[in-house]
Protein backbone atom coordinates (compact mmCIF):
# COMPACT_ATOMS: atom_id res chain seq x y z
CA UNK A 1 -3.24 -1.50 1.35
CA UNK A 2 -2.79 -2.81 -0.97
CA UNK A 3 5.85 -1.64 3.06
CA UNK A 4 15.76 -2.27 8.76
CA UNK A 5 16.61 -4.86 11.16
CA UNK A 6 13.79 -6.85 12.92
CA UNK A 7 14.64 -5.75 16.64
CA UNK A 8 15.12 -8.77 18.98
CA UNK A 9 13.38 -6.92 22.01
CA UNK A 10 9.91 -4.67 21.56
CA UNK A 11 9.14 -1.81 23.65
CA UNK A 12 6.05 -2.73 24.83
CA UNK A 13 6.57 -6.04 25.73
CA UNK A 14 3.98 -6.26 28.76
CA UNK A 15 1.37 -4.98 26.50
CA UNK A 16 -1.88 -7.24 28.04
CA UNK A 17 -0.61 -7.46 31.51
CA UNK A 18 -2.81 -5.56 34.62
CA UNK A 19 -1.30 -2.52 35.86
CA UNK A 20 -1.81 -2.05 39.40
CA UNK A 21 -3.52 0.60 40.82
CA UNK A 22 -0.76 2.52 42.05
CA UNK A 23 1.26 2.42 39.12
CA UNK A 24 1.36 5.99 37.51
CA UNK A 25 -0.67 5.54 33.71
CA UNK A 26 2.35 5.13 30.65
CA UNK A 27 3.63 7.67 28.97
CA UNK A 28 2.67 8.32 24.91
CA UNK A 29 5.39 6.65 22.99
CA UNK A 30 7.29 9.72 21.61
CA UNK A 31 8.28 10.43 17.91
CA UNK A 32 11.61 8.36 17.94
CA UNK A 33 9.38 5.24 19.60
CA UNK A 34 6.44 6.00 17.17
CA UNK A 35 9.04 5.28 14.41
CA UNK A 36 10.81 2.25 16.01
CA UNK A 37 7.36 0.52 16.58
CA UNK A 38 5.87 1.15 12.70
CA UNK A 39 9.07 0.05 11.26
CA UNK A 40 9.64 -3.23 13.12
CA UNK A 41 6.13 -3.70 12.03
CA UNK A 42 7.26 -3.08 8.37
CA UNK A 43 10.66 -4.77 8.41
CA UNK A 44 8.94 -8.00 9.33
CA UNK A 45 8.02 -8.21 5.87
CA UNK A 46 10.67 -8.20 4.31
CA UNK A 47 13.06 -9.74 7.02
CA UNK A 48 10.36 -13.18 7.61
CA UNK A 49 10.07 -15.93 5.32
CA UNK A 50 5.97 -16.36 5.63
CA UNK A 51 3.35 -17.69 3.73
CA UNK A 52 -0.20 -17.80 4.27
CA UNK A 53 -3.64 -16.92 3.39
CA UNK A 54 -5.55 -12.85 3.79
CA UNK A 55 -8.64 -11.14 3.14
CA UNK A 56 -9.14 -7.78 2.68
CA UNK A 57 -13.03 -6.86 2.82
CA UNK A 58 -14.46 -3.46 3.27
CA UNK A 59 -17.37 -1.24 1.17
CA UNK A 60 -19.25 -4.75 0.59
CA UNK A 61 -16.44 -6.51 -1.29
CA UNK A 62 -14.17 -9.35 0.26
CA UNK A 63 -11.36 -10.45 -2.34
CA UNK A 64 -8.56 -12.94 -1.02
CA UNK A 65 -4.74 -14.37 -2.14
CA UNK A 66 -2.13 -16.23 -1.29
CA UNK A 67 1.35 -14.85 -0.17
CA UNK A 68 4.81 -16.02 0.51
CA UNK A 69 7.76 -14.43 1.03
CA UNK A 70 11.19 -15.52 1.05
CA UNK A 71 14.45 -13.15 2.05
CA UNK A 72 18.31 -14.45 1.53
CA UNK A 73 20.57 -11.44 2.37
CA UNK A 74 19.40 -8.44 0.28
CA UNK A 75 17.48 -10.52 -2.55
CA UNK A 76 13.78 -10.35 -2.23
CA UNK A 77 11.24 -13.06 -3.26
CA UNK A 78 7.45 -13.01 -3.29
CA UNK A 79 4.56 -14.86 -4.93
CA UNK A 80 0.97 -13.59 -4.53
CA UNK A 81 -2.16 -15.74 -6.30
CA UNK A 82 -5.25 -13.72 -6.42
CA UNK A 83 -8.17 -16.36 -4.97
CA UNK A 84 -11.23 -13.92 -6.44
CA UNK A 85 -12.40 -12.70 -10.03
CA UNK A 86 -10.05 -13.24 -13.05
CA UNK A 87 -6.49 -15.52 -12.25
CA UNK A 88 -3.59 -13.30 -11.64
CA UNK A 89 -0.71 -14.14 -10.24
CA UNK A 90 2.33 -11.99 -9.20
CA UNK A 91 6.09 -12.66 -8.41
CA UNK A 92 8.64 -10.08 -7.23
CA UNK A 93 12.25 -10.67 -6.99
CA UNK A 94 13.92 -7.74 -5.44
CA UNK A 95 12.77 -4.35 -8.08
CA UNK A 96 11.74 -7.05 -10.81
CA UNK A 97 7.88 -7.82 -11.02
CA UNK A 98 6.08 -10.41 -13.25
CA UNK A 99 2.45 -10.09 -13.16
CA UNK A 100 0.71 -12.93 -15.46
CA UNK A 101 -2.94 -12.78 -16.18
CA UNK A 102 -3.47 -17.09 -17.85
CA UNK A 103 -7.16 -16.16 -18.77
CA UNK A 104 -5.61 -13.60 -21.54
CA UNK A 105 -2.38 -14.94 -21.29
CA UNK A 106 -0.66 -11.76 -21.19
CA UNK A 107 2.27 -10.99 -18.70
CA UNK A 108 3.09 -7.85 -17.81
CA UNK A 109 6.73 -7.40 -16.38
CA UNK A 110 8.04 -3.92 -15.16
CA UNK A 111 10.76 -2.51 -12.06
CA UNK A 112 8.83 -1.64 -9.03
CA UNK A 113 9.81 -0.54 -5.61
CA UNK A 114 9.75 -2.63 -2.19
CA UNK A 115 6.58 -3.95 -1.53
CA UNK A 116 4.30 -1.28 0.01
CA UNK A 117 1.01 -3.28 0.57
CA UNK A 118 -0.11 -5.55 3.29
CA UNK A 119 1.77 -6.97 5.30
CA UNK A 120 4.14 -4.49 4.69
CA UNK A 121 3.04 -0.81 6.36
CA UNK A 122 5.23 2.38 5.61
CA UNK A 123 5.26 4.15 2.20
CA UNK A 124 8.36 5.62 3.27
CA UNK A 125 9.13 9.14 4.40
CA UNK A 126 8.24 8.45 8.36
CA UNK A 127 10.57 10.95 9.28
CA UNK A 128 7.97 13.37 10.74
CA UNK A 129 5.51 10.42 11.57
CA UNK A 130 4.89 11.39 14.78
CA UNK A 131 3.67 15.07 14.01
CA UNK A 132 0.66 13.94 12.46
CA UNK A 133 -0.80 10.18 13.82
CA UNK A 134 -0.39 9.54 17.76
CA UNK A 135 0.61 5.70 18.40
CA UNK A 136 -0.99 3.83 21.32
CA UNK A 137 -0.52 0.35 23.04
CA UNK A 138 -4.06 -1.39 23.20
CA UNK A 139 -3.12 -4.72 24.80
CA UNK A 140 -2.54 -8.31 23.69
CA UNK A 141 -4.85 -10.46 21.35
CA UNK A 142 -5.12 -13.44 18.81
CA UNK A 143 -5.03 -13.28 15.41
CA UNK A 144 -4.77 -15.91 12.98
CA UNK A 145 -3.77 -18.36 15.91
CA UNK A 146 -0.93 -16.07 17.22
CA UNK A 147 -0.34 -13.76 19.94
CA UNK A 148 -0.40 -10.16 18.40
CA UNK A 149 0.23 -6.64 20.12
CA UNK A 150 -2.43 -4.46 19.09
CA UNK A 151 -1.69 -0.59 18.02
CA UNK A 152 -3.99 2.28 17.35
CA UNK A 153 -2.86 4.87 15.50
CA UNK A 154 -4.72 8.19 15.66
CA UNK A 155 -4.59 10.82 13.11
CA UNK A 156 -4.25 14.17 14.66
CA UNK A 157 -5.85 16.16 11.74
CA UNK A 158 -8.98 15.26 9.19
CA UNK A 159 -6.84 14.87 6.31
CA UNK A 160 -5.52 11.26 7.37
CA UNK A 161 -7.69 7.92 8.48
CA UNK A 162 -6.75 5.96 11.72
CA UNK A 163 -5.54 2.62 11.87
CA UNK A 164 -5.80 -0.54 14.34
CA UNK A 165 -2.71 -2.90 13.86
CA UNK A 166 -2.56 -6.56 15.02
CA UNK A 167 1.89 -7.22 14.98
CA UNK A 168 3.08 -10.68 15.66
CA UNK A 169 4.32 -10.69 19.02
CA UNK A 170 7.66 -13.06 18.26
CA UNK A 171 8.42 -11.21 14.69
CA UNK A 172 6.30 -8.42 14.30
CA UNK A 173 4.66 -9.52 11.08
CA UNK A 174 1.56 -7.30 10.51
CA UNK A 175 -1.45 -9.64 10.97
CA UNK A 176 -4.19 -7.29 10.78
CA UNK A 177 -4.91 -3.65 9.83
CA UNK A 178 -8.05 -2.07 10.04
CA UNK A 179 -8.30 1.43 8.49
CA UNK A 180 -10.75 3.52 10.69
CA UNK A 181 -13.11 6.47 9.92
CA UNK A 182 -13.92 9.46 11.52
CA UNK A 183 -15.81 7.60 14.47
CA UNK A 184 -13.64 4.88 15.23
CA UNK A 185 -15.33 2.72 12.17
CA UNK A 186 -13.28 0.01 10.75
CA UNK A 187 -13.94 0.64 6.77
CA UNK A 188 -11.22 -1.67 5.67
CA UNK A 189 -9.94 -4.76 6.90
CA UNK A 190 -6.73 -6.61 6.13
CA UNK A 191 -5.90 -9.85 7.52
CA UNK A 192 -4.13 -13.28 7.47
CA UNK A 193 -6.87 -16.25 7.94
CA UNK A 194 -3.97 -18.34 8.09
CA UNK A 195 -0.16 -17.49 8.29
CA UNK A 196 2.99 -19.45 9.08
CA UNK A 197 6.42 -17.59 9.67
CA UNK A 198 9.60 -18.78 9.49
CA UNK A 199 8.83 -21.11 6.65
CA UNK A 200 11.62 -22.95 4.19
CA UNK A 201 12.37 -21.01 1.79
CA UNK A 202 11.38 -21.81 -1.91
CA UNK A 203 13.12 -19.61 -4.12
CA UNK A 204 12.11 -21.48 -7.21
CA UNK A 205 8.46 -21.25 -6.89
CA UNK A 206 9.01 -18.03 -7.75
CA UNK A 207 12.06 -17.19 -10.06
CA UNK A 208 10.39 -20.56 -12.34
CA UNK A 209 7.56 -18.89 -13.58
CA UNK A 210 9.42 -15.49 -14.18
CA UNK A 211 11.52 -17.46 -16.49
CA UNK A 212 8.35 -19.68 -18.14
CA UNK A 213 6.60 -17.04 -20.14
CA UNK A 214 6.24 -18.89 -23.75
CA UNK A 215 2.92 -18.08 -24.98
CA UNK A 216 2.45 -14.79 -23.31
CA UNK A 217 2.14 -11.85 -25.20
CA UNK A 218 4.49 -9.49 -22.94
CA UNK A 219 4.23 -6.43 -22.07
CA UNK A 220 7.56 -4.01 -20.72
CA UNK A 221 5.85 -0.80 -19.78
CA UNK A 222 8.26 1.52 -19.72
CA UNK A 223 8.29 4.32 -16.72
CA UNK A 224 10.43 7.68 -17.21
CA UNK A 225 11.10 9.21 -14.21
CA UNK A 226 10.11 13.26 -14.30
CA UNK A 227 9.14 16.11 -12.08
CA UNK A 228 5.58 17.73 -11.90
CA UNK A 229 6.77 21.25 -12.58
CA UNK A 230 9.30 19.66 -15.54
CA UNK A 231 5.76 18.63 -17.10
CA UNK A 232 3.85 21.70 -16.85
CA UNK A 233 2.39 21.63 -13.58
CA UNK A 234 2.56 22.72 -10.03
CA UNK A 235 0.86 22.02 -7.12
CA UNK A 236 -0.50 25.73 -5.53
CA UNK A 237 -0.12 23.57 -2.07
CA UNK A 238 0.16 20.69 -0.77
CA UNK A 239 -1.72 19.18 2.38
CA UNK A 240 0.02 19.12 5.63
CA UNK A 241 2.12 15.84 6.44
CA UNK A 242 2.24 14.88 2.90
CA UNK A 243 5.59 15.18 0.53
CA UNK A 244 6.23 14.55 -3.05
CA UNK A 245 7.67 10.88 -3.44
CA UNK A 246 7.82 9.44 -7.07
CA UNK A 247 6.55 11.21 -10.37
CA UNK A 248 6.84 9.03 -13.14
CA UNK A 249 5.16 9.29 -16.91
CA UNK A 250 3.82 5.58 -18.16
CA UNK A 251 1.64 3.93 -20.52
CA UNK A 252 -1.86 2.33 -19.89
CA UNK A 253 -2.51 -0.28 -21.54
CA UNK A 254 -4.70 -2.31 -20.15
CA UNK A 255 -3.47 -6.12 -19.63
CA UNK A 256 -6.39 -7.35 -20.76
CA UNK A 257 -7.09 -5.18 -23.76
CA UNK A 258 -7.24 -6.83 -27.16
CA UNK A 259 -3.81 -6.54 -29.18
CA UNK A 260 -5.99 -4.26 -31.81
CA UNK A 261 -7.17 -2.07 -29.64
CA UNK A 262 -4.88 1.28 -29.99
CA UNK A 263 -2.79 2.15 -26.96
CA UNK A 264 -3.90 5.08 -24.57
CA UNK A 265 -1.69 8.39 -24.25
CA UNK A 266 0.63 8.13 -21.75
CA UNK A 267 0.27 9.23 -18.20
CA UNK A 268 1.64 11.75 -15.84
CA UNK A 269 1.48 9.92 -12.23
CA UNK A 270 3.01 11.84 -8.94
CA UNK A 271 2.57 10.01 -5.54
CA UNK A 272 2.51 12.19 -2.38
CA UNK A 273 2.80 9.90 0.86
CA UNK A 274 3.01 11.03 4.52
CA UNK A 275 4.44 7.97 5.74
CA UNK A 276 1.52 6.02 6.19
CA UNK A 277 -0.68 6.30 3.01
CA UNK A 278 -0.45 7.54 -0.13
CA UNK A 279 -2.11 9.97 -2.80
CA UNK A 280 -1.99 8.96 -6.68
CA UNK A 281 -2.63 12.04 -9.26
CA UNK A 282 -2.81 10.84 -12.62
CA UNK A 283 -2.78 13.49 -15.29
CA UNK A 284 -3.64 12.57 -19.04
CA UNK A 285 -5.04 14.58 -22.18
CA UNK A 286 -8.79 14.76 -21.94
CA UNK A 287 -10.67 12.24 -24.24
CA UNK A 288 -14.46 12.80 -24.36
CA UNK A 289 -14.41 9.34 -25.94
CA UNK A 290 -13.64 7.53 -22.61
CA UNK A 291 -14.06 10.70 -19.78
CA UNK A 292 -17.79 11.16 -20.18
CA UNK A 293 -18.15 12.69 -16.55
CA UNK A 294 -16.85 13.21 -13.65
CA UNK A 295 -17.14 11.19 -10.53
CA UNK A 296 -16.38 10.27 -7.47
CA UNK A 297 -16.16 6.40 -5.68
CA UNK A 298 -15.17 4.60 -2.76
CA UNK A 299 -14.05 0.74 -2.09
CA UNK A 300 -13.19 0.08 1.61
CA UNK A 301 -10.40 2.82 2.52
CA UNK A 302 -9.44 3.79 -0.99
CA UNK A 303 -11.21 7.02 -2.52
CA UNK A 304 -11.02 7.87 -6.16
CA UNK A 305 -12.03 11.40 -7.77
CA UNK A 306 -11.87 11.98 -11.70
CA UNK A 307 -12.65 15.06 -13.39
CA UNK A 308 -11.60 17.64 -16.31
CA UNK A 309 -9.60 20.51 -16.03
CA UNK A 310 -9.33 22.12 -19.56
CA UNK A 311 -7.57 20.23 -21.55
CA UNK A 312 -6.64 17.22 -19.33
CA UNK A 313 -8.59 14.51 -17.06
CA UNK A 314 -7.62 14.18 -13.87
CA UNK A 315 -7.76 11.32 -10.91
CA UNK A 316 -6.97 11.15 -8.17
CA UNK A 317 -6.88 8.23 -5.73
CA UNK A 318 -5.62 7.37 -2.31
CA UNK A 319 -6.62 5.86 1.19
CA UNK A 320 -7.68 9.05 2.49
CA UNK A 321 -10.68 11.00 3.70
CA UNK A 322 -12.59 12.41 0.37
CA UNK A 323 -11.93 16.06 1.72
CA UNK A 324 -8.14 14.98 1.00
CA UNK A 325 -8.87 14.24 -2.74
CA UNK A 326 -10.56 17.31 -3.36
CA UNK A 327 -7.79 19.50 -1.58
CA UNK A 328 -5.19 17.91 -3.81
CA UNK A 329 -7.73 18.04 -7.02
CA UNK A 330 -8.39 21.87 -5.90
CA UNK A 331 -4.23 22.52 -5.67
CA UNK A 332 -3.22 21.60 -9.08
CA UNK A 333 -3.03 23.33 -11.75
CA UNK A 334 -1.12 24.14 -15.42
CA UNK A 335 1.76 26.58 -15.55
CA UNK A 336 1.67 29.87 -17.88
């Protein structure tokens, strides 16, 4: 997992306290409140200067990194160090990402979008959030050594997974998400272990080693943007809630591939979001050299389904219910 002014007052602000007997149960927070509570929660990253430890865990892996963020006015900076598996290490300042991988010494650099994963929380398009998750106050409790109002956030179909949100009570920095299953389950967990907000800020820990890349074989992917129905394809429907948000063609070569190895076709990739989460179709010319069969996998939330249609290999991956995959897999298909 792995997301607008910070509002100086929250709506809930009594969240923990006893309500006495004769007091007449809350209301539901309605769409417009829905909205203003999520995107608080989201602004906070990008408003706060934090830095701090989390751990996401869920399907019987745990991987951690380090984060810190730094805002002046309207310029963006973040550094992220992976703690687990092979060194990687990625800074963003504003659309400008440098992700370098010192084990192969390649550094991939490429435009991106505002961050979208933890501890940020919308994938933008929240207009009609409220038609499809119901938002609820759960009360008051610690996390990471801070006060933090917790949310739970309902879907109101199948197609979506819930969520449980720990926000920092004095800036509304996400602390924890849990994405829950059908029963309530947490199946992924993201959290800080150790956070501190309102930090100095240290821009050059992060513009330095965007400058420093002698000795790195770079890589510039570039991304032309398109339309699914400009490249041949249409989607028959698509499920409730969610809306078309970026379609892009790219390359895919892999970071850590050798420099001999010969580049892979490019790649047709459409995101669909309904505010919350997202849904990734890649679409690529079939190669029965690497698409032996198809499949389907889960880590934590995030689903993945690959498969052939005709002439073309497709996958499709998001933190939805499998059901969801399918019904996207099941809706594509070439024009005439």
């Amino acid at each position: 997992m792995l997301l607008r002014p910070v509002l100086a007052l929250t709506l809930f602000g009594a969240l923990g306290h006893a309500v006495p007997a004769a007091a007449a149960p809350a209301a539901a927070p309605d769409g417009r409140e829905i909205r203003t509570l999520l995107t608080r929660i989201h602004d906070a990253a990008s408003k706060q200067n934090f830095q701090g430890t989390f751990v996401v865990s869920g399907g019987g892996a745990v991987s951690s990194a380090r984060i810190a963020h730094y805002g002046e006015g309207s310029n963006q900076y973040e550094r992220i160090e992976s703690l687990d598996g092979q060194a990687r290490y990625v800074y963003r300042h504003n659309e400008v990402v440098h992700t370098l991988w010192p084990g192969s010494r390649v550094a991939v650099v490429e435009q991106a979008q505002a961050m979208t994963s933890f501890p940020a929380l919308l994938q933008g398009g929240i207009e009609r959030l409220a038609e499809f998750y119901e938002v609820n106050p759960q009360g008051v409790e610690r996390v990471a050594g801070r006060d933090a109002q917790v949310l739970l956030v309902q879907p109101r179909d199948a197609h979506r997974f819930g969520y449980r949100l720990w926000s920092d009570k004095a800036s509304g920095l996400l602390l924890r998400a849990d994405v829950l299953g059908e029963r309530g389950e947490a199946i992924e967990t993201s959290a800080f272990s150790e956070v501190t907000i309102g930090v100095k800020p240290q821009f050059e820990s992060v513009t330095g080693p965007m400058r420093k890349l002698d000795g790195y074989r770079v890589l510039r992917p570039a991304l032309s943007a398109t339309r699914l129905e400009a490249e041949g394809w249409n989607m028959r429907q698509i499920v409730p809630g969610f809306r078309e948000a970026n379609c892009v063609r790219r390359p895919m070569e892999s970071p850590t591939a050798s420099v001999q190895e010969a580049p892979a076709d490019p790649v047709l990739q459409t995101i669909f979001s309904d505010g919350l989460t997202y849904v990734s179709v890649f679409i690529e010319p079939f190669d029965p050299q690497r698409h032996q069969r198809a499949m389907r996998t889960a880590v934590g939330a995030t689903q993945t389904l690959m498969r052939r249609q005709g002439d073309w290999w497709i996958t499709v991956v998001g933190d939805v219910p499998p059901a969801t995959l399918l019904a996207f897999a099941n809706a594509l298909e070439r024009r005439k």
